[in-house]
N, C-alpha and C. Protein backbone atom coordinates (compact mmCIF):
# COMPACT_ATOMS: atom_id res chain seq x y z
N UNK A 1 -34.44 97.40 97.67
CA UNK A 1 -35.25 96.27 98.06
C UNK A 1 -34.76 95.74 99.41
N UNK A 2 -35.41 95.48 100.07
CA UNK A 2 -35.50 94.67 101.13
C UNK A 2 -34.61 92.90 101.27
N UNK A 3 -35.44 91.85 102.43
CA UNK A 3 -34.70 90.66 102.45
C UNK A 3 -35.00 90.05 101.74
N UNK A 4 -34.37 89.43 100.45
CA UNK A 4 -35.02 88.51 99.79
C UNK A 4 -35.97 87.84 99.63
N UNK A 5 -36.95 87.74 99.04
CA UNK A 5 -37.93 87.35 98.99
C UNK A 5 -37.90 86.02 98.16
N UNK A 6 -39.13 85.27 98.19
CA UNK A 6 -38.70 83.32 97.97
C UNK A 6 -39.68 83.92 96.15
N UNK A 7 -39.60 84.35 95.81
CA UNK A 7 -40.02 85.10 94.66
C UNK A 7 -40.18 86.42 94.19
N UNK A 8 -39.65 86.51 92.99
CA UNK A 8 -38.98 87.81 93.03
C UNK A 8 -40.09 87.88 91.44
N UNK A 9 -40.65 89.00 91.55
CA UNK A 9 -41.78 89.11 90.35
C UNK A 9 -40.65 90.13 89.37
N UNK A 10 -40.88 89.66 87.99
CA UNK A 10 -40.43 90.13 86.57
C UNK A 10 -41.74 90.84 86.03
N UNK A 11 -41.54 91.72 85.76
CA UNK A 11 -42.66 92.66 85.16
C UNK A 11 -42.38 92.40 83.22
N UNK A 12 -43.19 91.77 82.90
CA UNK A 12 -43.32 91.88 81.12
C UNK A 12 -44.43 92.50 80.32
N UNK A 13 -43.89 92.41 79.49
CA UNK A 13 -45.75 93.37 78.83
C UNK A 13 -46.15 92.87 78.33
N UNK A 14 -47.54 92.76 78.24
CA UNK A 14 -48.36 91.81 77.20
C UNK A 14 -48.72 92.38 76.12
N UNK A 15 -49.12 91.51 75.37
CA UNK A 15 -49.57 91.74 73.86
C UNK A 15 -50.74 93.37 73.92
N UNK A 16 -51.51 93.26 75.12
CA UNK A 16 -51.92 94.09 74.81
C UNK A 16 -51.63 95.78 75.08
N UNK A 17 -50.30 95.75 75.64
CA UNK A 17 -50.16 97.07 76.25
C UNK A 17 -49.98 96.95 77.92
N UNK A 18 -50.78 96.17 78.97
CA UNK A 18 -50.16 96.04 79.94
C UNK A 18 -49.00 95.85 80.11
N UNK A 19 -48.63 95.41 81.77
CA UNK A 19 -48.10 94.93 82.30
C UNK A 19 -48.38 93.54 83.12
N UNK A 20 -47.13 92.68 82.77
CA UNK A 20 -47.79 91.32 83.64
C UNK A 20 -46.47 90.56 84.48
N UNK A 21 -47.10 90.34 85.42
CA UNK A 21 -45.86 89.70 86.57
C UNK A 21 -45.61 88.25 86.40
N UNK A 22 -44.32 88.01 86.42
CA UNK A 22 -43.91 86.80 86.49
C UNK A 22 -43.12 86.39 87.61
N UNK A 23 -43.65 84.87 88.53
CA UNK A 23 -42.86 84.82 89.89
C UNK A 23 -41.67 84.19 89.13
N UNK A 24 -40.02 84.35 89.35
CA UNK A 24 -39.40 83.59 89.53
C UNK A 24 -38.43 83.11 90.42
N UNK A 25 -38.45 81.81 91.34
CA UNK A 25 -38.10 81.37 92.05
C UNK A 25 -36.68 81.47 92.70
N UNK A 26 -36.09 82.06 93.60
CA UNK A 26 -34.92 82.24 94.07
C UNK A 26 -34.30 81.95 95.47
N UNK A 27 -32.76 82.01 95.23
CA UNK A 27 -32.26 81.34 96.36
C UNK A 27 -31.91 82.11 97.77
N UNK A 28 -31.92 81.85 99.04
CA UNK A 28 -31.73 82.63 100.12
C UNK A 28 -30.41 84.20 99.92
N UNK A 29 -29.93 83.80 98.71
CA UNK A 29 -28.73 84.66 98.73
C UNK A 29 -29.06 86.14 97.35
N UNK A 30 -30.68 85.94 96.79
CA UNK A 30 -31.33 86.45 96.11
C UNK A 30 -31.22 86.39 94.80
N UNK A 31 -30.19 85.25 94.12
CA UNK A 31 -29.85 84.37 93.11
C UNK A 31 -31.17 83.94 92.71
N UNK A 32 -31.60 84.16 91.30
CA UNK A 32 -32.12 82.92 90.80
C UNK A 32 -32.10 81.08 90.66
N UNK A 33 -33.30 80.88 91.46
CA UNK A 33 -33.09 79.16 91.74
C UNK A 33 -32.82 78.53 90.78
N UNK A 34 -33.71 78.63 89.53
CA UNK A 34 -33.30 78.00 88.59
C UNK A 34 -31.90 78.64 87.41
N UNK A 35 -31.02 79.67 87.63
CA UNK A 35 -30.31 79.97 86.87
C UNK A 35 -30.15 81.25 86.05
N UNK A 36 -31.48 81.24 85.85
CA UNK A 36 -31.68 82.70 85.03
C UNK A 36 -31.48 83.69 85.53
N UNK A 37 -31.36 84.60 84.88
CA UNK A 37 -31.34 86.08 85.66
C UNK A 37 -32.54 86.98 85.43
N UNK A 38 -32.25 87.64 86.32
CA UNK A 38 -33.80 88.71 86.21
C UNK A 38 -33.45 89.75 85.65
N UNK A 39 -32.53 89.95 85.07
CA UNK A 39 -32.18 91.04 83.92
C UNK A 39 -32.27 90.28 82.68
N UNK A 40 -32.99 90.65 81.53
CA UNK A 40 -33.29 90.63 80.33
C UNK A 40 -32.38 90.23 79.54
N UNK A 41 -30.78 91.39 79.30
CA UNK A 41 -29.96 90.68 78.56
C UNK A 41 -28.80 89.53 79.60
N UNK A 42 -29.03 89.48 80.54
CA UNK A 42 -27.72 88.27 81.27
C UNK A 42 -28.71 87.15 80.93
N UNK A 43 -30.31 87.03 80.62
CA UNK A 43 -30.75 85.50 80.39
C UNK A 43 -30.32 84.96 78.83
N UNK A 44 -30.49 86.06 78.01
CA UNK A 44 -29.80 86.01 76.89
C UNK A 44 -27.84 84.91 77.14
N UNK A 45 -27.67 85.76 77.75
CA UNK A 45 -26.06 85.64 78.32
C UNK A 45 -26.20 83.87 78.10
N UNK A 46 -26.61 83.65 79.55
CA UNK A 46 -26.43 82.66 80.29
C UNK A 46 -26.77 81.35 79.25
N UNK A 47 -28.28 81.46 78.83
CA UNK A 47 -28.73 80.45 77.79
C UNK A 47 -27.67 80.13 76.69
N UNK A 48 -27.03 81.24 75.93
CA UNK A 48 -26.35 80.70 75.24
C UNK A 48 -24.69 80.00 75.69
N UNK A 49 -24.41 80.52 77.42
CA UNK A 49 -23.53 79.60 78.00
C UNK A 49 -23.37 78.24 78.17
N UNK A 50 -25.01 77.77 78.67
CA UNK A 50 -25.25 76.63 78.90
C UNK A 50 -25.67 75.88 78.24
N UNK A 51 -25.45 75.48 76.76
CA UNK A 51 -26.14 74.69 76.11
C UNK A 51 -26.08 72.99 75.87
N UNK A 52 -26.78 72.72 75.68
CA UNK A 52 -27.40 71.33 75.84
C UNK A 52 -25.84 70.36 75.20
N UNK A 53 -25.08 69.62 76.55
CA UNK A 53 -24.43 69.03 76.22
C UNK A 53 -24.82 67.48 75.51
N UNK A 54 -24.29 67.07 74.53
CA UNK A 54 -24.68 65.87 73.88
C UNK A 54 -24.72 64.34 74.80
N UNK A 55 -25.38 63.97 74.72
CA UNK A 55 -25.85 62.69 75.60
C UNK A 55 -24.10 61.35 75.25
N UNK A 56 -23.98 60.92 76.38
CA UNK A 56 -23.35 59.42 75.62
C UNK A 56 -24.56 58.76 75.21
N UNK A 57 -23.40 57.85 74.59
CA UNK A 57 -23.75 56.63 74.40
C UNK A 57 -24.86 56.42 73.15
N UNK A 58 -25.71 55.33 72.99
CA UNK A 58 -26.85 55.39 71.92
C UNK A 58 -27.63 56.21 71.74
N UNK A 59 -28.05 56.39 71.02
CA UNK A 59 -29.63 57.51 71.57
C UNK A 59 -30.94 56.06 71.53
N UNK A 60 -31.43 56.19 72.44
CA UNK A 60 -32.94 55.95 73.00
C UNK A 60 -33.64 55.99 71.78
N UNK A 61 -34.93 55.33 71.39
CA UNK A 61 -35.82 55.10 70.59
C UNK A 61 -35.48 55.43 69.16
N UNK A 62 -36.42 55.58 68.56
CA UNK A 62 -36.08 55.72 66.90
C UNK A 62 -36.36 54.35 66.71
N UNK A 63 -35.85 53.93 64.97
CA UNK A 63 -35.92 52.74 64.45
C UNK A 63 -34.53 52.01 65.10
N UNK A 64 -35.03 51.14 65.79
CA UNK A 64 -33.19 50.05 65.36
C UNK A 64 -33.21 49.38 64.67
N UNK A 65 -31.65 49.26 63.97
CA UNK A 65 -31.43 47.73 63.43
C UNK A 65 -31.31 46.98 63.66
N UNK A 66 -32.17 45.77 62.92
CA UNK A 66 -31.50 44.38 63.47
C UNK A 66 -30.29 43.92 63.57
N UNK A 67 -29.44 43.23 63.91
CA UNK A 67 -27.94 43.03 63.61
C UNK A 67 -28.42 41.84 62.64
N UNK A 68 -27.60 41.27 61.80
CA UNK A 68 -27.82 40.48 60.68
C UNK A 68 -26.18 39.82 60.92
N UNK A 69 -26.59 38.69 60.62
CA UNK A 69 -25.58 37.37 60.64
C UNK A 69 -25.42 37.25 58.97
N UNK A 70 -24.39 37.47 58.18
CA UNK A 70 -24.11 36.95 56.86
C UNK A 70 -23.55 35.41 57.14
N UNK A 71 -24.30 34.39 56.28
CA UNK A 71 -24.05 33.28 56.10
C UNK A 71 -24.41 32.36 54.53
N UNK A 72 -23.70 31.97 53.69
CA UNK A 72 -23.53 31.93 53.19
C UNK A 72 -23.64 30.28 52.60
N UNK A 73 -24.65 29.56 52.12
CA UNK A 73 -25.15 28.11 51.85
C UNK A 73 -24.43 27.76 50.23
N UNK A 74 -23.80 27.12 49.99
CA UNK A 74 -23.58 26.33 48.79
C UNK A 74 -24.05 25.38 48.52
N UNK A 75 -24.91 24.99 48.07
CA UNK A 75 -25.38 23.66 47.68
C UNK A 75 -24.98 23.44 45.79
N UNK A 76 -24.31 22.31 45.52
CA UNK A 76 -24.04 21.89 44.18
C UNK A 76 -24.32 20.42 44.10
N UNK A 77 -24.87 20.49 43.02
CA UNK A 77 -25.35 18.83 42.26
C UNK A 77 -24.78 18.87 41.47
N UNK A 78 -24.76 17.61 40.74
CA UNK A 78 -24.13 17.24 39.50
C UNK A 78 -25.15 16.28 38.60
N UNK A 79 -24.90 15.79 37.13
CA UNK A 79 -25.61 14.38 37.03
C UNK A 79 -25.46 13.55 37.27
N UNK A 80 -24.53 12.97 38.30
CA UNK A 80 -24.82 12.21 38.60
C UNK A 80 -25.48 11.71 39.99
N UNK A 81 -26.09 12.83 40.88
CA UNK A 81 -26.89 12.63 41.47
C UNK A 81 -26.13 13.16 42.94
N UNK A 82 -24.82 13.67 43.27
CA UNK A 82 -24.32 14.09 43.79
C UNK A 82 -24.06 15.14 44.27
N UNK A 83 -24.60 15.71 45.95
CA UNK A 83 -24.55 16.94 46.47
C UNK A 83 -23.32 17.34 47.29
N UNK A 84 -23.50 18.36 47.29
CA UNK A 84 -22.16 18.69 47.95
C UNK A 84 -22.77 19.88 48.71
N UNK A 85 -22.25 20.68 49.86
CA UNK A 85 -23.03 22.00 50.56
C UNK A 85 -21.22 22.57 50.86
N UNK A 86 -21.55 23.73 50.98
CA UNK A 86 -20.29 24.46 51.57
C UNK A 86 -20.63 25.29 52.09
N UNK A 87 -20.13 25.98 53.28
CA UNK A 87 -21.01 27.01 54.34
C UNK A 87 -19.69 27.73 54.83
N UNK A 88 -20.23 29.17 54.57
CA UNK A 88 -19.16 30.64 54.84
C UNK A 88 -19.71 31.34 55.78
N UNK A 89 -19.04 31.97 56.81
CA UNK A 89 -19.16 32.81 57.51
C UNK A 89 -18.76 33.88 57.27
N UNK A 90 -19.08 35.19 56.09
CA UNK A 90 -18.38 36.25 56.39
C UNK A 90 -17.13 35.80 55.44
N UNK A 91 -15.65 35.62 55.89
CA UNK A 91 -14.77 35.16 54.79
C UNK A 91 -14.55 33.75 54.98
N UNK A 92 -14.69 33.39 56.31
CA UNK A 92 -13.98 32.59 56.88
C UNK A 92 -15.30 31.03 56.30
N UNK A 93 -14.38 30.10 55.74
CA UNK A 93 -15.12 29.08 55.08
C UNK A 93 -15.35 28.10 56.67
N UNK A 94 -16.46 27.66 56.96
CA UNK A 94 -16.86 26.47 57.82
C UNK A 94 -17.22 25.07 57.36
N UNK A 95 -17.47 25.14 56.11
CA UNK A 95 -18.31 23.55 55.62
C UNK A 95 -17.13 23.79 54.34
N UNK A 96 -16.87 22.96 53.93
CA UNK A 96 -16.05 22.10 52.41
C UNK A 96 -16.45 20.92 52.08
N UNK A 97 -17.18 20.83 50.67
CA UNK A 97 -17.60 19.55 50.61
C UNK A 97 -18.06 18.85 50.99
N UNK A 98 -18.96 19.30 52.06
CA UNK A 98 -19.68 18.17 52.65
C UNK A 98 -20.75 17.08 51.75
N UNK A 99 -20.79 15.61 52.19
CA UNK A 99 -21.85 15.05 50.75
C UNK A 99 -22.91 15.22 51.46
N UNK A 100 -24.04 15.39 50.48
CA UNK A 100 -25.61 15.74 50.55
C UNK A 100 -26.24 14.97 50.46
N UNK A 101 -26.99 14.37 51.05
CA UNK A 101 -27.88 13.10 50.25
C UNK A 101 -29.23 13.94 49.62
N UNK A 102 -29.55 13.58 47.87
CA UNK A 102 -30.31 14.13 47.35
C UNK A 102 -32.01 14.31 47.94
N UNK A 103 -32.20 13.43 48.83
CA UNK A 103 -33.23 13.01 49.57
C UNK A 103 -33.38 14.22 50.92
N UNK A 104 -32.24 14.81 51.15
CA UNK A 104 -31.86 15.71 52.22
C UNK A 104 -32.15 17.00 51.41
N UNK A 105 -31.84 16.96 50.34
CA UNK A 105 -31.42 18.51 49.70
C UNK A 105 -32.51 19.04 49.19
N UNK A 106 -33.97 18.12 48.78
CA UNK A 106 -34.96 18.34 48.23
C UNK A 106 -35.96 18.60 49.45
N UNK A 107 -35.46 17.90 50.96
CA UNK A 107 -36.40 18.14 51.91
C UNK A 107 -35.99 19.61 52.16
N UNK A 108 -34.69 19.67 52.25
CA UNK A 108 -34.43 21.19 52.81
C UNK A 108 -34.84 22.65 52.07
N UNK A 109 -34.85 22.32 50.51
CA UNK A 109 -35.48 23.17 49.70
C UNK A 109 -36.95 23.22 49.99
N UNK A 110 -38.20 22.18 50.18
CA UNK A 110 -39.24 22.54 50.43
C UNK A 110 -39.38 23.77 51.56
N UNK A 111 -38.46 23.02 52.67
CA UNK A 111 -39.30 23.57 53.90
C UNK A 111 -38.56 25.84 53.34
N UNK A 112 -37.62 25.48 52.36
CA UNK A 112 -37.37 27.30 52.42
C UNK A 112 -38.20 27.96 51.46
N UNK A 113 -38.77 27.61 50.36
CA UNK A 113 -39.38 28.12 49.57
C UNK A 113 -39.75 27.57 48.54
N UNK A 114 -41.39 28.16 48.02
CA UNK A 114 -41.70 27.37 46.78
C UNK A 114 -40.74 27.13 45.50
N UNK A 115 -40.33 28.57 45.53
CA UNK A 115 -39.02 28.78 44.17
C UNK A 115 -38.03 28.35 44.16
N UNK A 116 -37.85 28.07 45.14
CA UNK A 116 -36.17 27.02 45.23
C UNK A 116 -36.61 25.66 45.12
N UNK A 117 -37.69 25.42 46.07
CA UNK A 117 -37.88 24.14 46.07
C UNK A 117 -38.10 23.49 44.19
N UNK A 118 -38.93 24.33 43.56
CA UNK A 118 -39.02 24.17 42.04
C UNK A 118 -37.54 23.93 41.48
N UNK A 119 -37.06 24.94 41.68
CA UNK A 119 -35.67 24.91 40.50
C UNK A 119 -34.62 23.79 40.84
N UNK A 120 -34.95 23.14 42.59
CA UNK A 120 -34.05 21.95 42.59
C UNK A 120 -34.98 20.71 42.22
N UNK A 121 -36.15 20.88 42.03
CA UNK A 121 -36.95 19.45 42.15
C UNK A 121 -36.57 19.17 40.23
N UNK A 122 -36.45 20.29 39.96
CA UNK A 122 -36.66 20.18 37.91
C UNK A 122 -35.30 19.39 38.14
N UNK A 123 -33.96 19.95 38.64
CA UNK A 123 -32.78 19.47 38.25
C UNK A 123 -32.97 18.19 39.10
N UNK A 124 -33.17 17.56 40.06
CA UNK A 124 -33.27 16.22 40.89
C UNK A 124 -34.34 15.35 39.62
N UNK A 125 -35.62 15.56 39.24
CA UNK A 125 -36.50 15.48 38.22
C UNK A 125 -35.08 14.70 37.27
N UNK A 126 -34.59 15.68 36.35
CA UNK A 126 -33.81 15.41 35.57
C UNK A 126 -32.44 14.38 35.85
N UNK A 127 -32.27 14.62 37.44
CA UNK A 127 -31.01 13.17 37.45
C UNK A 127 -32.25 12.18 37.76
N UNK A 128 -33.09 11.98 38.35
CA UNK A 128 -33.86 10.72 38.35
C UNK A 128 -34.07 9.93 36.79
N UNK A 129 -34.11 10.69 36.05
CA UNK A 129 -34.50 10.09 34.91
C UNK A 129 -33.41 9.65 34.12
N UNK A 130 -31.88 10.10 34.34
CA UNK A 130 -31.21 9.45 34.05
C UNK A 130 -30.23 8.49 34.68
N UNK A 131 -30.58 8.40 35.99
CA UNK A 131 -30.50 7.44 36.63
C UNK A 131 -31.39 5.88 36.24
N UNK A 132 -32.74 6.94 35.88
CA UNK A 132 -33.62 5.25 35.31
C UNK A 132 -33.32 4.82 34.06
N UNK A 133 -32.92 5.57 33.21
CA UNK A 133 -31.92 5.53 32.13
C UNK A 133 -30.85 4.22 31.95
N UNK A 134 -29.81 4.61 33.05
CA UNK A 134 -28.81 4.19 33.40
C UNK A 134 -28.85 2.61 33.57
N UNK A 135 -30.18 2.72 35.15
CA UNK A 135 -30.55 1.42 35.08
C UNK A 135 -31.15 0.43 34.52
N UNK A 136 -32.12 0.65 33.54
CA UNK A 136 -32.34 0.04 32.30
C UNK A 136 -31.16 -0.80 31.47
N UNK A 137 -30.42 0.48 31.36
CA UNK A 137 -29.00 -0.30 30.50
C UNK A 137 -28.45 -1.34 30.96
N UNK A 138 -28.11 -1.12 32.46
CA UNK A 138 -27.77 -1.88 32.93
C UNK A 138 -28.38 -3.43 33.59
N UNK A 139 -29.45 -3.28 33.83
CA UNK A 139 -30.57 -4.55 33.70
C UNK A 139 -30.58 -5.07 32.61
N UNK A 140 -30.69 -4.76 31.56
CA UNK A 140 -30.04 -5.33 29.81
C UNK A 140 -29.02 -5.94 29.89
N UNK A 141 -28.00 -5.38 30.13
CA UNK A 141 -26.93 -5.73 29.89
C UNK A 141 -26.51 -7.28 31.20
N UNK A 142 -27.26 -6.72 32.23
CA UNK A 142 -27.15 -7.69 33.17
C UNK A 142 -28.36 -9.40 32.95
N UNK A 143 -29.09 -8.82 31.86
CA UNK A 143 -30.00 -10.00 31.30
C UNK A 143 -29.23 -10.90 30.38
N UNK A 144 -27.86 -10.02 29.61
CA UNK A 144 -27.56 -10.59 28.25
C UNK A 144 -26.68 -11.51 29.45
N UNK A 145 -25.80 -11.06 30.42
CA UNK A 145 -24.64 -11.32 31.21
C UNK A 145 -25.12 -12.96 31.86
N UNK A 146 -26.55 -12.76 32.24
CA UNK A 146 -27.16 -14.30 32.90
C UNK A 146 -27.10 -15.14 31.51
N UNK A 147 -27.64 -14.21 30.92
CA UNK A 147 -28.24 -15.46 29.35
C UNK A 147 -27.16 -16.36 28.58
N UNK A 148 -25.72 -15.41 29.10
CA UNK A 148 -24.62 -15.91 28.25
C UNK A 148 -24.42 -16.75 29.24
N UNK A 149 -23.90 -16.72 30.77
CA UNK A 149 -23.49 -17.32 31.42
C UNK A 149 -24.43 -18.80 31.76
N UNK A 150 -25.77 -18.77 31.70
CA UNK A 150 -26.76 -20.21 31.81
C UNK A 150 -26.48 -20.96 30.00
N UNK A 151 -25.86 -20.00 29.26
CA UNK A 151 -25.57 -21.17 28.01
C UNK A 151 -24.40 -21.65 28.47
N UNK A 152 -23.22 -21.31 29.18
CA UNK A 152 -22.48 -21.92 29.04
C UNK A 152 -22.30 -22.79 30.36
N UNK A 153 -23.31 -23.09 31.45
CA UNK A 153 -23.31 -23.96 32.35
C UNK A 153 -24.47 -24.78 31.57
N UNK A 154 -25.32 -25.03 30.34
CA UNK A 154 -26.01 -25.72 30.01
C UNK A 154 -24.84 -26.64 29.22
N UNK A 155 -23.90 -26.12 28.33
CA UNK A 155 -22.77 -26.74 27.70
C UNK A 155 -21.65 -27.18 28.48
N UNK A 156 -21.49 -27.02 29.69
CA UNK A 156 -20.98 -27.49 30.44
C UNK A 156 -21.50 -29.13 31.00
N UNK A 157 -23.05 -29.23 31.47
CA UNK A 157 -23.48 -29.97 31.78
C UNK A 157 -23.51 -31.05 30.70
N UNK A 158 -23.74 -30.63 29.39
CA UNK A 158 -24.37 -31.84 28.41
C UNK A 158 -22.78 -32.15 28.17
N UNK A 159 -21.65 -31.27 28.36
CA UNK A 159 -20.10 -32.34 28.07
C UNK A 159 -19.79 -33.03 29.50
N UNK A 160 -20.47 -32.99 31.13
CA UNK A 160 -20.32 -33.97 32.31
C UNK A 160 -21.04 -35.24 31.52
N UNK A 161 -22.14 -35.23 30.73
CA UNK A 161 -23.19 -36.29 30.60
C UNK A 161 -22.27 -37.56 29.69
């Protein structure tokens, strides 16, 4: 062959029995531009030299995950009408005991869900009523407390007379 030529034709055969030319592109020094060789088994060679080194870093598209924050809400009541919240990060505790006002704890359950909001309104439900309970008794008891105390400023007065 002659001076290099800026394409160098590969003769292959086709399916049907011909022959068919393929240009492939080469360098002033009669190298293949892109790498390959124009012998049959060195492309064999070469391909399995060069194989696809693994990317850094993330890989690009697919599903991602969200990252997720674990946090961790305690809320406790008692009967007597008393909240308390405690708040965890992971291990590390941030809230202890904080007090709740029951008025706070029932707003904050609405706005998260119907089902929570239910299961604290039954137990709040249930200290209200014995709170009205409570105060009953104690309005009684605070009726007997006047009634005794105006008899004995009425017996007081009729022994000034």
């Amino acid at each position: 062959m002659t001076a290099p030529a800026e394409n160098a034709a590969e003769e292959t055969q086709t399916p049907s029995g011909g022959l068919a030319a393929q240009a492939t592109p080469v360098t002033p020094d009669g190298a293949p531009a892109n790498g390959q060789s124009t012998e049959p088994g060195e492309a064999a060679e070469a391909s399995a030299d060069e194989a696809p080194k693994p990317k850094r870093g993330r890989p690009k598209g697919g599903a991602r995950k969200t990252r997720s924050v674990e946090l961790t809400l305690t809320i406790s009541g008692g009967a007597d009408g008393e909240w308390q919240a405690d708040l965890r990060h992971g291990t590390e505790r941030l809230v202890q005991g904080m007090i709740i006002p029951a008025a706070a704890v029932s707003r904050a359950a609405k706005e998260l869900h119907p089902e929570i909001s239910g299961g604290i309104e039954t137990v709040l439900d249930e200290t209200r009523k014995q709170h009205r309970e409570r105060l009953e008794q104690l309005e009684a008891e605070m009726s007997k407390v006047k009634q005794a105390l105006a008899e004995l400023e009425d017996e007081e007065d009729e022994e000034d007379e």
